[in-house]
C-alpha atoms as a PDB file:
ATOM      1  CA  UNK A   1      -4.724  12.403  16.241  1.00  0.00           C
ATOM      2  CA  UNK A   2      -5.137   9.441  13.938  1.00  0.00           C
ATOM      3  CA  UNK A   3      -7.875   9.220  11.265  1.00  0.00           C
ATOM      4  CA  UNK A   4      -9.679   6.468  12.446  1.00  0.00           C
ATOM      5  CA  UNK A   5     -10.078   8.111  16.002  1.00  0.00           C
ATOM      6  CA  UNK A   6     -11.925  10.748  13.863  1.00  0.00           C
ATOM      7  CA  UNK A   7     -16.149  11.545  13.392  1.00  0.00           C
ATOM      8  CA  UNK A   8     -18.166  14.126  11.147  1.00  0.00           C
ATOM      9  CA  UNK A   9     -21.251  15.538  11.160  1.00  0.00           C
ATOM     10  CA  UNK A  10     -22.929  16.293   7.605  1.00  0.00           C
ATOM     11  CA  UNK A  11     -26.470  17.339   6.697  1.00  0.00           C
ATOM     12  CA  UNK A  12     -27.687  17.633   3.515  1.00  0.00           C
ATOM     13  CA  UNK A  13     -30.559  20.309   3.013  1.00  0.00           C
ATOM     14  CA  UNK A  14     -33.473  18.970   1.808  1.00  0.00           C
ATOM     15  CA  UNK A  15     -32.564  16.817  -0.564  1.00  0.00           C
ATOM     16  CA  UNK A  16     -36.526  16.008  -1.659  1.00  0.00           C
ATOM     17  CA  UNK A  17     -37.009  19.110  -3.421  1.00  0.00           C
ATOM     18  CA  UNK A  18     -33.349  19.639  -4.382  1.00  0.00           C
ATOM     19  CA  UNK A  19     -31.410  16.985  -5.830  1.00  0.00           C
ATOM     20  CA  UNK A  20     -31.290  17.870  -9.342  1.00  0.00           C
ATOM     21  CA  UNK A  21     -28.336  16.842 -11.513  1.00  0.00           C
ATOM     22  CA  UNK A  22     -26.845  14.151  -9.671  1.00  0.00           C
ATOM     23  CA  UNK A  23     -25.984  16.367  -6.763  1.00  0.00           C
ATOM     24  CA  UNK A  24     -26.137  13.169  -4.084  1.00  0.00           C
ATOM     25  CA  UNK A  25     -22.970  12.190  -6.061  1.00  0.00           C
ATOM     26  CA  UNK A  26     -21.542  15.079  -3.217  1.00  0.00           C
ATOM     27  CA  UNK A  27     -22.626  13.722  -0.210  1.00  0.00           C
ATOM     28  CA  UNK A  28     -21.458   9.538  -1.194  1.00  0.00           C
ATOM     29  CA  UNK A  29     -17.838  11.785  -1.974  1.00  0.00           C
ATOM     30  CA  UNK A  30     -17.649  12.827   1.341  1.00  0.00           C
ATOM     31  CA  UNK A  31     -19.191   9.904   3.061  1.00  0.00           C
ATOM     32  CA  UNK A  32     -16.756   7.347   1.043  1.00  0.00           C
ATOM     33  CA  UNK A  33     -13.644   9.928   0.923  1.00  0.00           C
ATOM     34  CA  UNK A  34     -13.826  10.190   5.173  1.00  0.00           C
ATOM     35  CA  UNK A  35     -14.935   6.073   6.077  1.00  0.00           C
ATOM     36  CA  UNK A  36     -11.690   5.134   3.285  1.00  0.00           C
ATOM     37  CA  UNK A  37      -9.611   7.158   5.606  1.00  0.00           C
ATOM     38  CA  UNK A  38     -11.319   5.479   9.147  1.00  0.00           C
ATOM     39  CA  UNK A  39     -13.127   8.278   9.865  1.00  0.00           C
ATOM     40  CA  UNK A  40     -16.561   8.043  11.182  1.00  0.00           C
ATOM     41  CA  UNK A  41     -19.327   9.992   9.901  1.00  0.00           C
ATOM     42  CA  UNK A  42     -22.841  10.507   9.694  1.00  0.00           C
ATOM     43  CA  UNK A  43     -25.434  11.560   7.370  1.00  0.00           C
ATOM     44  CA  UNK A  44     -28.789  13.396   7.971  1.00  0.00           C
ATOM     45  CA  UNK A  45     -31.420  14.052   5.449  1.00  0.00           C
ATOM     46  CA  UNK A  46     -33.099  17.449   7.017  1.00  0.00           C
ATOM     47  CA  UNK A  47     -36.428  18.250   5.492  1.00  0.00           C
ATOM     48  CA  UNK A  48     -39.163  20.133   5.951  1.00  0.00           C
ATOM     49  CA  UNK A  49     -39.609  20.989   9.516  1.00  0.00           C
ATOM     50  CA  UNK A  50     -36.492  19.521  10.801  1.00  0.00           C
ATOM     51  CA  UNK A  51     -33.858  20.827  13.362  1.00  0.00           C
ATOM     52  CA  UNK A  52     -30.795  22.282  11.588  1.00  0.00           C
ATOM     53  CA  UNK A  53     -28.411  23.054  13.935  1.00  0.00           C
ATOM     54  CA  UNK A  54     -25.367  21.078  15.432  1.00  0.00           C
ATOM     55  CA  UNK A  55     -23.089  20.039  11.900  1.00  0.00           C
ATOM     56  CA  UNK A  56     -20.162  20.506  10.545  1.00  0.00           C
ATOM     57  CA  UNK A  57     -20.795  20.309   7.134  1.00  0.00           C
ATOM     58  CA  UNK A  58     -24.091  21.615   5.066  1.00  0.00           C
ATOM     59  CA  UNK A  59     -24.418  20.387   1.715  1.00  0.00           C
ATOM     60  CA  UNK A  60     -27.696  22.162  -0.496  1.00  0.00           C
ATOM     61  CA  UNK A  61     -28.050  20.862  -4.177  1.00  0.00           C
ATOM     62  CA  UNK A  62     -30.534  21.951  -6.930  1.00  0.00           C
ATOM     63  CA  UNK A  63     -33.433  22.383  -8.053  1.00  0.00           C
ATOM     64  CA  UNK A  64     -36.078  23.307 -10.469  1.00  0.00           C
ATOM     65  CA  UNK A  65     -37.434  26.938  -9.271  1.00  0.00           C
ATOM     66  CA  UNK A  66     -40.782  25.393  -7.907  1.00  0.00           C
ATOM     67  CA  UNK A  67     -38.827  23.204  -5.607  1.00  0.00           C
ATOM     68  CA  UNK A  68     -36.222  26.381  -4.919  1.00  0.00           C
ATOM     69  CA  UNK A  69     -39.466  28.374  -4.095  1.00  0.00           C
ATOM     70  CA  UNK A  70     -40.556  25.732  -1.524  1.00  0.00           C
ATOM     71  CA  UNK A  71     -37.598  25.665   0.125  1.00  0.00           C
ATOM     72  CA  UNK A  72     -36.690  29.020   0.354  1.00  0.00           C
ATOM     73  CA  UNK A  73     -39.311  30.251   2.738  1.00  0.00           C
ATOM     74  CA  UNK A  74     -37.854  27.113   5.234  1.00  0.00           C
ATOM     75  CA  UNK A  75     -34.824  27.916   4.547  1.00  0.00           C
ATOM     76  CA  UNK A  76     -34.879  31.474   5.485  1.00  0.00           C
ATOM     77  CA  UNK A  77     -36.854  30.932   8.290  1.00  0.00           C
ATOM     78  CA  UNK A  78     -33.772  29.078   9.819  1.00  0.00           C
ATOM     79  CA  UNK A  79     -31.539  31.716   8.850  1.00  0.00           C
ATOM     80  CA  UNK A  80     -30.433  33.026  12.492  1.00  0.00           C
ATOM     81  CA  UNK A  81     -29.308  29.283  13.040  1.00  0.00           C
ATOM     82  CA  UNK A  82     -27.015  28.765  10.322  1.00  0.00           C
ATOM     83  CA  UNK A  83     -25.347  31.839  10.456  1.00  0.00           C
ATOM     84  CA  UNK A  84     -24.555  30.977  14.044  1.00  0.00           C
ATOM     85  CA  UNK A  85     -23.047  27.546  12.785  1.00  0.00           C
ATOM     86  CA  UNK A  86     -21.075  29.311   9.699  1.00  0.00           C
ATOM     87  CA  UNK A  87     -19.887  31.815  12.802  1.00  0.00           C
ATOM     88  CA  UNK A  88     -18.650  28.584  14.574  1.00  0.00           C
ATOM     89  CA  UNK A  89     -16.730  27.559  11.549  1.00  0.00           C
ATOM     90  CA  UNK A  90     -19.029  25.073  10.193  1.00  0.00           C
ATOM     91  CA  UNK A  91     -18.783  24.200   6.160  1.00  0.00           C
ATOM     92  CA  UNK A  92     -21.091  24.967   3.930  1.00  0.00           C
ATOM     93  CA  UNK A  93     -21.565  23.935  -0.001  1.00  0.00           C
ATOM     94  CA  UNK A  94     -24.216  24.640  -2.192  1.00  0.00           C
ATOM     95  CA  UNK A  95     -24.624  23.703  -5.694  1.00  0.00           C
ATOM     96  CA  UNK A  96     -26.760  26.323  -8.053  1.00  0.00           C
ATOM     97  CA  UNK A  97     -30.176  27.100  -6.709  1.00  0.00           C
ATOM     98  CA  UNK A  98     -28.494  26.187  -3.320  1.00  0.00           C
ATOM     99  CA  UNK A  99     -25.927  28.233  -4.202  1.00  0.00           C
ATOM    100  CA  UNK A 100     -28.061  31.079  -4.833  1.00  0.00           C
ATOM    101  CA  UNK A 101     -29.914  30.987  -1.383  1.00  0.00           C
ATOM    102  CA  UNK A 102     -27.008  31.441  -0.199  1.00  0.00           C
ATOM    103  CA  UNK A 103     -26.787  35.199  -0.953  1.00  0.00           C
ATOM    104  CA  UNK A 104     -29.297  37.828  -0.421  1.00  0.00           C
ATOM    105  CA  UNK A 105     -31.759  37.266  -2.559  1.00  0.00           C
ATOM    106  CA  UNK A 106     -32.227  35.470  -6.381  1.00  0.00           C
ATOM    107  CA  UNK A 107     -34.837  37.730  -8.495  1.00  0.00           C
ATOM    108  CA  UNK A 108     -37.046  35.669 -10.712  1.00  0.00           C
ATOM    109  CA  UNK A 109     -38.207  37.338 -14.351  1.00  0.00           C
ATOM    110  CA  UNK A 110     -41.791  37.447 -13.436  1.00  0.00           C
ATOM    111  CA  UNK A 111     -42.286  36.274  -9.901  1.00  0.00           C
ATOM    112  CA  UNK A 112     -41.587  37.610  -5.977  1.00  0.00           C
ATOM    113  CA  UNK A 113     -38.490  37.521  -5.102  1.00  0.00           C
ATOM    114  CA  UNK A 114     -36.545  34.479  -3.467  1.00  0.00           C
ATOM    115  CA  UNK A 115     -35.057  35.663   0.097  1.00  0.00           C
ATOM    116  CA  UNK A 116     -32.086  33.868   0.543  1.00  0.00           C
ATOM    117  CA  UNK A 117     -30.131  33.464   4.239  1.00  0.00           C
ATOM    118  CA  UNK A 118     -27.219  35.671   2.831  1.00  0.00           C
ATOM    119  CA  UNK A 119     -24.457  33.406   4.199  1.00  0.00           C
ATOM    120  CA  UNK A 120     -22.338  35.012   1.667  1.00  0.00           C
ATOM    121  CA  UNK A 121     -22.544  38.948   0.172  1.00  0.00           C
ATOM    122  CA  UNK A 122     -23.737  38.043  -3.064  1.00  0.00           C
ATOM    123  CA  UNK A 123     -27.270  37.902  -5.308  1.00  0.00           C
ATOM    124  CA  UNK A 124     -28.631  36.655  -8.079  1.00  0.00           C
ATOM    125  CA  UNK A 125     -31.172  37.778 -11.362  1.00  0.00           C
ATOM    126  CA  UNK A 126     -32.545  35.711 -13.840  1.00  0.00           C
ATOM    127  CA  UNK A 127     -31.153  35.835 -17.053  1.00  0.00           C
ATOM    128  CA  UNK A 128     -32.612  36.016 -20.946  1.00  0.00           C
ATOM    129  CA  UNK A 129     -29.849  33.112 -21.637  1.00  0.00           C
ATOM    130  CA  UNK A 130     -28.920  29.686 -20.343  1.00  0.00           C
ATOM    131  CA  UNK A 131     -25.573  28.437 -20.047  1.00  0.00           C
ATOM    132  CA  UNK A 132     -25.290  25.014 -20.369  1.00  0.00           C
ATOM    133  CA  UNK A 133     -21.668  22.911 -20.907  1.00  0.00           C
ATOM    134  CA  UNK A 134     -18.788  22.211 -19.526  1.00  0.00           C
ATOM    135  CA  UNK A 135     -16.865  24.547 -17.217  1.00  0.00           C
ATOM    136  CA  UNK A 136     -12.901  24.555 -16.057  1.00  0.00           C
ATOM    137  CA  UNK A 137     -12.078  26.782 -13.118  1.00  0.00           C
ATOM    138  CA  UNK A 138      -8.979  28.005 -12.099  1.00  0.00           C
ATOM    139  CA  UNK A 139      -8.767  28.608  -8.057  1.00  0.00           C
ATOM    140  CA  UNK A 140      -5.797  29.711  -6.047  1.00  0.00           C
ATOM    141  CA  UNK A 141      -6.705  27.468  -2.821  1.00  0.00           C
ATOM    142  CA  UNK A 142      -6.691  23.998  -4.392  1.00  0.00           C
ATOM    143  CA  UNK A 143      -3.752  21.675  -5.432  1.00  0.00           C
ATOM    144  CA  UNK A 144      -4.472  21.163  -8.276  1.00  0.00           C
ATOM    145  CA  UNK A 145      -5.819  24.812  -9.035  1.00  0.00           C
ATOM    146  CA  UNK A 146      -8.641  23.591 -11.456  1.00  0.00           C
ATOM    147  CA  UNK A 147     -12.240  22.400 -10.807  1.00  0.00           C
ATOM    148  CA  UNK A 148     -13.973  20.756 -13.847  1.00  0.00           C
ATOM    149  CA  UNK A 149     -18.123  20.199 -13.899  1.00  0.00           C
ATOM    150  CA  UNK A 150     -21.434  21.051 -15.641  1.00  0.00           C
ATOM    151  CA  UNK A 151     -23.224  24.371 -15.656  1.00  0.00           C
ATOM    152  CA  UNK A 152     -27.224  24.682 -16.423  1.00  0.00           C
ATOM    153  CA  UNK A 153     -28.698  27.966 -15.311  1.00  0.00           C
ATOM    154  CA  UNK A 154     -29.842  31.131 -16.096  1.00  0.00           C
ATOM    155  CA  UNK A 155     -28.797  32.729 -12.783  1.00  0.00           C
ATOM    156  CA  UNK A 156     -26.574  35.509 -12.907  1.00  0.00           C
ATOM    157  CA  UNK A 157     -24.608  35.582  -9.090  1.00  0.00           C
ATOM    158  CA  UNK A 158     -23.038  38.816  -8.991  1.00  0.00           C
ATOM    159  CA  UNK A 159     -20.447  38.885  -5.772  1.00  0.00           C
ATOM    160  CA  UNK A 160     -19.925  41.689  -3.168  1.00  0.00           C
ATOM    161  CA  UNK A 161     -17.963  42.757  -0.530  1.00  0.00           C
ATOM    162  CA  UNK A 162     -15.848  40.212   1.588  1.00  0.00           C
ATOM    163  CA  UNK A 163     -17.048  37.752  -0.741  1.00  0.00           C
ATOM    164  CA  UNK A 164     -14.401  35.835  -3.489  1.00  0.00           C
ATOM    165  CA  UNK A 165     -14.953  33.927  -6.586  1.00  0.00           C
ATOM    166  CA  UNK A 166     -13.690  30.294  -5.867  1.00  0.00           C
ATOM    167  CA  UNK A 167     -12.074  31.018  -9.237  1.00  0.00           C
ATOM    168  CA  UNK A 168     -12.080  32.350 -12.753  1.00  0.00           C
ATOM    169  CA  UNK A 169     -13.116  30.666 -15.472  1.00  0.00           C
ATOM    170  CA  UNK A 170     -11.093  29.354 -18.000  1.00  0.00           C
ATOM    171  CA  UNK A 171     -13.822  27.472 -19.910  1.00  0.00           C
ATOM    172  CA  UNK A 172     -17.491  28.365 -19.590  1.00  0.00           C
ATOM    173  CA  UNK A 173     -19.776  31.362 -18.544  1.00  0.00           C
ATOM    174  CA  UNK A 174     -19.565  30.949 -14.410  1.00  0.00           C
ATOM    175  CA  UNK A 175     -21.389  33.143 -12.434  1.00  0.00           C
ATOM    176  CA  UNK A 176     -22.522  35.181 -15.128  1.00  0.00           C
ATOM    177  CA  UNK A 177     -21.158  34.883 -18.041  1.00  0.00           C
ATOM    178  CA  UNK A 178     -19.497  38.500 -17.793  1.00  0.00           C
ATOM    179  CA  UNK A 179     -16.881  39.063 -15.086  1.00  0.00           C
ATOM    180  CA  UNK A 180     -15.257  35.308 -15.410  1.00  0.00           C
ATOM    181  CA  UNK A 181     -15.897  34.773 -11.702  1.00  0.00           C
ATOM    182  CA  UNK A 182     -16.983  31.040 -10.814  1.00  0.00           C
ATOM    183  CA  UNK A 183     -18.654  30.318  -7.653  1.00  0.00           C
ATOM    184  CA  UNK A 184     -18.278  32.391  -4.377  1.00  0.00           C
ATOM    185  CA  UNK A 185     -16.296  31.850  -1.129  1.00  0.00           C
ATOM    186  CA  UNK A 186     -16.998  33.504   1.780  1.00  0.00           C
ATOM    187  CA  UNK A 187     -15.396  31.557   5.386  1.00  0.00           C
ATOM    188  CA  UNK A 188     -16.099  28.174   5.247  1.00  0.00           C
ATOM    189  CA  UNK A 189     -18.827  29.015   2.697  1.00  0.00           C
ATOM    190  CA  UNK A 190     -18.810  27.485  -1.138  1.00  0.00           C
ATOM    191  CA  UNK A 191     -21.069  27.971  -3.603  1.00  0.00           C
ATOM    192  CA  UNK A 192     -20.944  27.088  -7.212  1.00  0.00           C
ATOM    193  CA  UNK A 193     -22.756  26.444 -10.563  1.00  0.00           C
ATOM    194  CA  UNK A 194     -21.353  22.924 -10.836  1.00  0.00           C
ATOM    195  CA  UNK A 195     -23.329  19.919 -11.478  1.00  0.00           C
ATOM    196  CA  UNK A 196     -21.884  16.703 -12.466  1.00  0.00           C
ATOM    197  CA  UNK A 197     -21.552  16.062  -9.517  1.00  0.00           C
ATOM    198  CA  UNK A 198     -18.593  18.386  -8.362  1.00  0.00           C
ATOM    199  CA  UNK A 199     -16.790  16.159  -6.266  1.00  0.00           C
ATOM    200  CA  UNK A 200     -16.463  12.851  -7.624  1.00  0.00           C
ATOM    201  CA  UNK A 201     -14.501  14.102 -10.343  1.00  0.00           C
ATOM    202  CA  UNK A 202     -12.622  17.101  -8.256  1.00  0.00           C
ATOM    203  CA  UNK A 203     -11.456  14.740  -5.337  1.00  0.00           C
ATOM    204  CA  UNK A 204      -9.236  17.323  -4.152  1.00  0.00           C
ATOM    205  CA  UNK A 205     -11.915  20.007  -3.344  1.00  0.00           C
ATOM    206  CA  UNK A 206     -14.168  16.975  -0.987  1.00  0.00           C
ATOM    207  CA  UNK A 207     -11.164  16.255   0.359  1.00  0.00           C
ATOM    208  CA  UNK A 208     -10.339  20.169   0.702  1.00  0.00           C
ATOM    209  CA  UNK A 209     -14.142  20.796   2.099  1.00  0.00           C
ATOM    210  CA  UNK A 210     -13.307  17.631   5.074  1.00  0.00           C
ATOM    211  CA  UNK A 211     -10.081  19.477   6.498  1.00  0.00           C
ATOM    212  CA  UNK A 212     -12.140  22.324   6.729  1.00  0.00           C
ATOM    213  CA  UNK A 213     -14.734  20.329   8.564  1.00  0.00           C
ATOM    214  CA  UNK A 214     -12.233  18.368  10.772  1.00  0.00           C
ATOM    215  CA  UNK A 215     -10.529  21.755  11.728  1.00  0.00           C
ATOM    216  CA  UNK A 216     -13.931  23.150  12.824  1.00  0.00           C
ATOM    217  CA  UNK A 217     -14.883  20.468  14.944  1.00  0.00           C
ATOM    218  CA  UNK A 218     -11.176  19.257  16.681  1.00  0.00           C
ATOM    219  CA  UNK A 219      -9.691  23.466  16.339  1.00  0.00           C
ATOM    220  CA  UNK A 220      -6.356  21.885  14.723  1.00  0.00           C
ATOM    221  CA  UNK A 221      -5.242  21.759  11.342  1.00  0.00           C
ATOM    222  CA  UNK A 222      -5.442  18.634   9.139  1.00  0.00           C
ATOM    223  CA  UNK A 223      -4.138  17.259   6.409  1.00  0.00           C
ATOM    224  CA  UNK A 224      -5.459  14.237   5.242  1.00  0.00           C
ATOM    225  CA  UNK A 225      -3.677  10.680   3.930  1.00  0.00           C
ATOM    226  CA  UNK A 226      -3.879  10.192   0.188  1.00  0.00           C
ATOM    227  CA  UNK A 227      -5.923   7.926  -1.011  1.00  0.00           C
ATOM    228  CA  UNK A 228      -5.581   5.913  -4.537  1.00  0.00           C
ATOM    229  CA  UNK A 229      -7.601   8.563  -7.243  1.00  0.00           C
ATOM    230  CA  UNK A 230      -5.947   7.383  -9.999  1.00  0.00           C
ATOM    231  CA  UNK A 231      -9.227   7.061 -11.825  1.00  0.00           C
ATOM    232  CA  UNK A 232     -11.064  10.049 -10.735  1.00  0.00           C
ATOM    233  CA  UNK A 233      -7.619  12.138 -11.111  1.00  0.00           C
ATOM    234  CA  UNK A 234      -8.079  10.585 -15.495  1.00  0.00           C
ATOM    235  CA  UNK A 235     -11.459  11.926 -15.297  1.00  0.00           C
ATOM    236  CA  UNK A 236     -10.579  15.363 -14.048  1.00  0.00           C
ATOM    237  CA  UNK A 237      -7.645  15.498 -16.039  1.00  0.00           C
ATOM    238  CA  UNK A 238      -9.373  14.773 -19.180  1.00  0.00           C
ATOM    239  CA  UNK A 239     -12.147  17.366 -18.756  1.00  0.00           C
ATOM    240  CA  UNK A 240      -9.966  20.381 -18.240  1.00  0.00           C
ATOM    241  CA  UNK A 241     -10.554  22.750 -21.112  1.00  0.00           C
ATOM    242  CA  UNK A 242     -12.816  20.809 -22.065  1.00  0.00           C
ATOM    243  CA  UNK A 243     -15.765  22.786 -24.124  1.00  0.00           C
ATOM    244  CA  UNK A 244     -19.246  21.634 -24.404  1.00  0.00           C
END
């Protein structure tokens, strides 16, 4: 099947409330990475209220904890549906307080707790400290192995059960600053503490995150034609290791 006789479905999760960081650098990644290639795709803003179902790719971005508070509740409330679509195979990535909805719960210092829609077996406390700077990861999925962004949170995402780091850090406190995990994988789930954004400057994961997509939809395996990243291959290359 060639590229151009290709379509995907993304939705990005209210991106209102959380778009913090520069995290709609994700979704013009995947938009540009898939049309450079021919293949068609289309982009819905869901927001309050709207239908969630049907996609086969979720992005979530961050927020400030007000905005993570508002769209918790709506978030949860459509938790039954997206499991069904992870179930199916869709793709999910979240990006900090999207990231940590994506587990069981995140625990504020002095406020109710956050239900998340515990797509992946993880959860997350608020911490005395903020890490803020520069992160390299090291996976064991990607070629090349690292991913290179920003972190900003006090979050700590502890990981459970059939749930993986993405990878360990080699620069940078990650998902807590303790066990060297960064991120968490669980199926077509990814979630991370990496602003920047993530994927203009880690081409290889957007392009990584659109095979799974294209897999899901067409139940074949993909691998996509390279594109010309000499510039955003420099900029990854000359932020690994990297401190702040």
């Amino acid at each position: 099947m060639q590229e151009r006789d290709l379509s995907l479905s993304i939705a990005h999760l209210y991106p209102k409330l959380l778009n913090l960081y520069g995290d709609m650098g994700n979704i013009i990644t995947l938009k540009n990475r898939c049309e450079w290639r021919g293949i068609s795709v289309s982009v819905s803003q869901i927001n309050i209220g709207d239908d969630v179902s049907g996609y086969d790719l979720y992005f979530i971005g961050g927020g400030q904890d007000k905005q993570q508070e508002e769209v918790a509740s709506e978030l949860y409330s459509n938790k039954d549906k997206l499991t069904i679509e992870r179930d199916k195979g869709a793709v999910f990535l979240g990006i900090c307080g999207g990231y940590q909805l994506f587990g069981h719960y995140y625990q504020p210092h002095d406020k109710e707790k956050l239900l998340g829609i515990s797509l992946m077996d993880a959860y997350t406390v608020a911490g005395k400290k903020r890490f803020i700077g520069n992160v390299t990861v090291e996976t064991d999925f990607l070629n090349p192995k690292t991913l290179v962004g920003f972190e900003n949170h006090s979050g700590l995402t502890y990981l459970q059960g059939e749930t993986k780091p993405i990878g360990i850090v080699k620069v940078g406190a990650g998902n807590n600053g303790v066990d060297k995990t960064a991120g968490g994988r669980y199926k077509n789930v990814f979630g991370t503490y990496l602003h920047g954004s993530l994927l203009p400057k880690n081409p290889h994961f957007a392009d990584y995150l659109i095979e799974l997509a294209l897999e899901k939809k067409y139940g074949e395996h993909f691998t996509l034609s390279k594109l010309d990243d000499k510039l955003e291959n420099e900029t990854h290359n000359s932020l690994i290791l990297k401190s702040y």
